[in-house]
Structures are given as C-alpha cells and as structure tokens.
Protein backbone atom coordinates (compact mmCIF):
# COMPACT_ATOMS: atom_id res chain seq x y z
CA UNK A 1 0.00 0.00 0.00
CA UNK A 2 2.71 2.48 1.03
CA UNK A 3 5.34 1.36 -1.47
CA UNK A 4 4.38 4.02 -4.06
CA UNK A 5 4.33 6.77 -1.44
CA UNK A 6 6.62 9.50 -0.40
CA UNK A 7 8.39 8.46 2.67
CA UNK A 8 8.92 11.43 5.30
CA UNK A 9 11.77 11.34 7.78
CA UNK A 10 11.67 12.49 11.59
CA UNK A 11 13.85 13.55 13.95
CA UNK A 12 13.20 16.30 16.64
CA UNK A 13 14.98 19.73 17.59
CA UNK A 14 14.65 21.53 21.27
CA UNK A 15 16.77 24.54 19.76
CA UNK A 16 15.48 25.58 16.40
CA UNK A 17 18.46 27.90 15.80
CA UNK A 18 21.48 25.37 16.44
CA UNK A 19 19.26 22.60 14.13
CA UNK A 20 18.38 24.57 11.14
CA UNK A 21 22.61 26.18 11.24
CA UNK A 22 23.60 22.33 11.75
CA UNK A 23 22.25 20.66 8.53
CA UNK A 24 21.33 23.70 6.42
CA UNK A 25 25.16 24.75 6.76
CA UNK A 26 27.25 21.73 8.12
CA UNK A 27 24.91 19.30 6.28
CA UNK A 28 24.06 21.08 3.09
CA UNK A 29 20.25 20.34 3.20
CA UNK A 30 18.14 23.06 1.79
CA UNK A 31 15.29 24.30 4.26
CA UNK A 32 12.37 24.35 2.37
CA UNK A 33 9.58 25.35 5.14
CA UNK A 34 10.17 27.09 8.98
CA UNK A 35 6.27 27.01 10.11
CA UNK A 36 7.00 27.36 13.63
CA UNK A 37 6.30 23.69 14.49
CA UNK A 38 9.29 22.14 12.48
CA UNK A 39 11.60 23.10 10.32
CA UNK A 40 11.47 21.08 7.49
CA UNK A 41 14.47 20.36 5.11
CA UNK A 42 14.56 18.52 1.44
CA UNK A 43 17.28 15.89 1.51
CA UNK A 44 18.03 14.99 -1.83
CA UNK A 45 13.85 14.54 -2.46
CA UNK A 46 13.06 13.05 0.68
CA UNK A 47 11.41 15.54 3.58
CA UNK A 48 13.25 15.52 6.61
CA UNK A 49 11.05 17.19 9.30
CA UNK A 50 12.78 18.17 12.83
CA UNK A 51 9.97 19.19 15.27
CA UNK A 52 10.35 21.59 17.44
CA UNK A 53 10.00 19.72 21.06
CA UNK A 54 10.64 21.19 24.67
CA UNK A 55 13.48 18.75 25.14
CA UNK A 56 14.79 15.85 23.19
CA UNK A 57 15.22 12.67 24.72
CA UNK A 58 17.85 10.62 21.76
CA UNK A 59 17.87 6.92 21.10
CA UNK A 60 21.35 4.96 21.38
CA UNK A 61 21.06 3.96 18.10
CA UNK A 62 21.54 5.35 14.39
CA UNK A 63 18.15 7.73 13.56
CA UNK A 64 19.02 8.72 10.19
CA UNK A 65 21.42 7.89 7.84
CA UNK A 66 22.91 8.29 4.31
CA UNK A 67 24.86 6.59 2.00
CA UNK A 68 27.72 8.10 -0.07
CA UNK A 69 29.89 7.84 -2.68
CA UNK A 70 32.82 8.27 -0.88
CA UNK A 71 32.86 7.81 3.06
CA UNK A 72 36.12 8.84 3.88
CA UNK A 73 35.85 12.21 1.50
CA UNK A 74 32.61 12.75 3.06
CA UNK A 75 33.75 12.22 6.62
CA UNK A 76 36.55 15.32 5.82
CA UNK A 77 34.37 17.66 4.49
CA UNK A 78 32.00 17.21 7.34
CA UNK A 79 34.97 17.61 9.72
CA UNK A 80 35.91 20.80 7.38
CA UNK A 81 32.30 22.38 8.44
CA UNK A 82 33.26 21.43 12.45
CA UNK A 83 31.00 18.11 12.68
CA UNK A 84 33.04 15.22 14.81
CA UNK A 85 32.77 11.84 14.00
CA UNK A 86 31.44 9.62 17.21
CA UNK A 87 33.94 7.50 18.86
CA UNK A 88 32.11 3.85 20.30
CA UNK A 89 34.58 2.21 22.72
CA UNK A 90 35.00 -1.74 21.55
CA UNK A 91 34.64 -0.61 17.96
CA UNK A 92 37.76 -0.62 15.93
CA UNK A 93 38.11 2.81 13.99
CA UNK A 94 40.38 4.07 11.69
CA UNK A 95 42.13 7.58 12.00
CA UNK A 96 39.16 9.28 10.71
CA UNK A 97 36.40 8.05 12.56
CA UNK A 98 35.31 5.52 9.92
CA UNK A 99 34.17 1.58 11.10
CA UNK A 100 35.11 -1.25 8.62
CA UNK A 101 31.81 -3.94 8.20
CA UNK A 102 32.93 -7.79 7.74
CA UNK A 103 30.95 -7.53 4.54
CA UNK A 104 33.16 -4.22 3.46
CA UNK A 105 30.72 -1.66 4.39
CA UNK A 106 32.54 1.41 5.56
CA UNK A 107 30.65 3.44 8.46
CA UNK A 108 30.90 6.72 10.64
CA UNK A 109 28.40 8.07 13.04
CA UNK A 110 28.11 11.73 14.29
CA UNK A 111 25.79 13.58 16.24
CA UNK A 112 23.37 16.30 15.52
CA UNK A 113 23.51 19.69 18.32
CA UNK A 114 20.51 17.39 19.94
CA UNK A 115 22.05 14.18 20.26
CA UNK A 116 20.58 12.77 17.97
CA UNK A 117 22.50 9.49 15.93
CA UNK A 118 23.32 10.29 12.04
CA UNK A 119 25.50 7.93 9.95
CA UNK A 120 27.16 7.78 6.96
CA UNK A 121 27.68 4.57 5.18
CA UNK A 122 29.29 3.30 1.84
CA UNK A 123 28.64 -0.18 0.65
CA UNK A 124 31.43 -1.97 -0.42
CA UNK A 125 32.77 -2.42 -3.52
CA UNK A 126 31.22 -5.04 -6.46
C-alpha cells in the first residue's frame, strides 16, 4: 500500500536555531519550510522534518542515515564544516572516525547539536 508513497523522515529539535545552522550549513540540506512547528528540510527529495519539542530525549542507536559515494571524502568535508565523527569504545576505527563492516561496508556516526544518531555509510565495492 505504502510502497508508491513519499516516505517522510523524523527527527526532533529543542533549539530551532542550532538545528536549522547544523544541517542547512554543516549538512548542506536546503530548508524548504520554517512554520514554527518544524523546520522542514529537502534531503536529496526526501522531507526531513525536525519538530520543534521542549526537550529531546535521543535513542542509542543510528536515527538517520545516508549513503555516499565516498565515506572517507565525506567524513573530511563534514569535519571541514566542524561536525566530529562519534567515537564507540570496543569498535575498531580508523584515523578518521570511519568503522570497517565484515561484509566491506565502511561506516561513521556523528551527532546532531541534539544528540541525535546520524551515519554515513558506503557499501562496499562489487
């Protein structure tokens, strides 16, 4: 039933401000809509809608993710706009942040200014 619909991400924000500078600038996603409930971005077609909560309360786990080209290049130009890569203790890392998957999927986390879990992830080669 759903399979030819759009699909709409979520993800919440308890400071508007520090969100919409975050992945408008640091991210590159275009705001499309600030209606004073969310702030609502286009990320490469798909909506990604933060709403605007009193506090957020984040999940241990990856929220959103996306998958690139190019992890590595992508991990140093989010690093260039002052985003950190997460560190997980018992997971082996390389210099820049970036986990190697037994299958050969490469994969770095970072957080947004709410806590919230964001990953990038390339799939190995074919």
């Amino acid at each position: 039933m759903l399979n030819a619909s759009r699909l709409v991400c979520f993800l919440a924000t308890a400071d508007a401000d520090r969100a919409r500078a975050f992945y408008r600038d640091a991210l590159g996603l275009a705001l499309i809509e600030d209606n004073g409930f969310s702030l609502v971005f286009d990320a490469n077609g798909t909506q990604l809608r933060l709403q605007r909560v009193e506090a957020v309360a984040p999940h241990p786990y990856t929220a959103l993710g996306w998958e690139v080209d190019d992890v590595a290049a992508a991990v140093r130009a989010l690093a260039a706009d002052g985003v950190s890569m997460a560190r997980f203790p018992g997971l082996p890392l390389d210099a820049d942040g970036i986990w190697t998957a037994p299958d050969g999927t490469r994969v770095a986390w970072f957080h947004d200014p709410d806590g919230n879990t964001l990953s990038l992830h390339q799939p190995p080669a074919a």
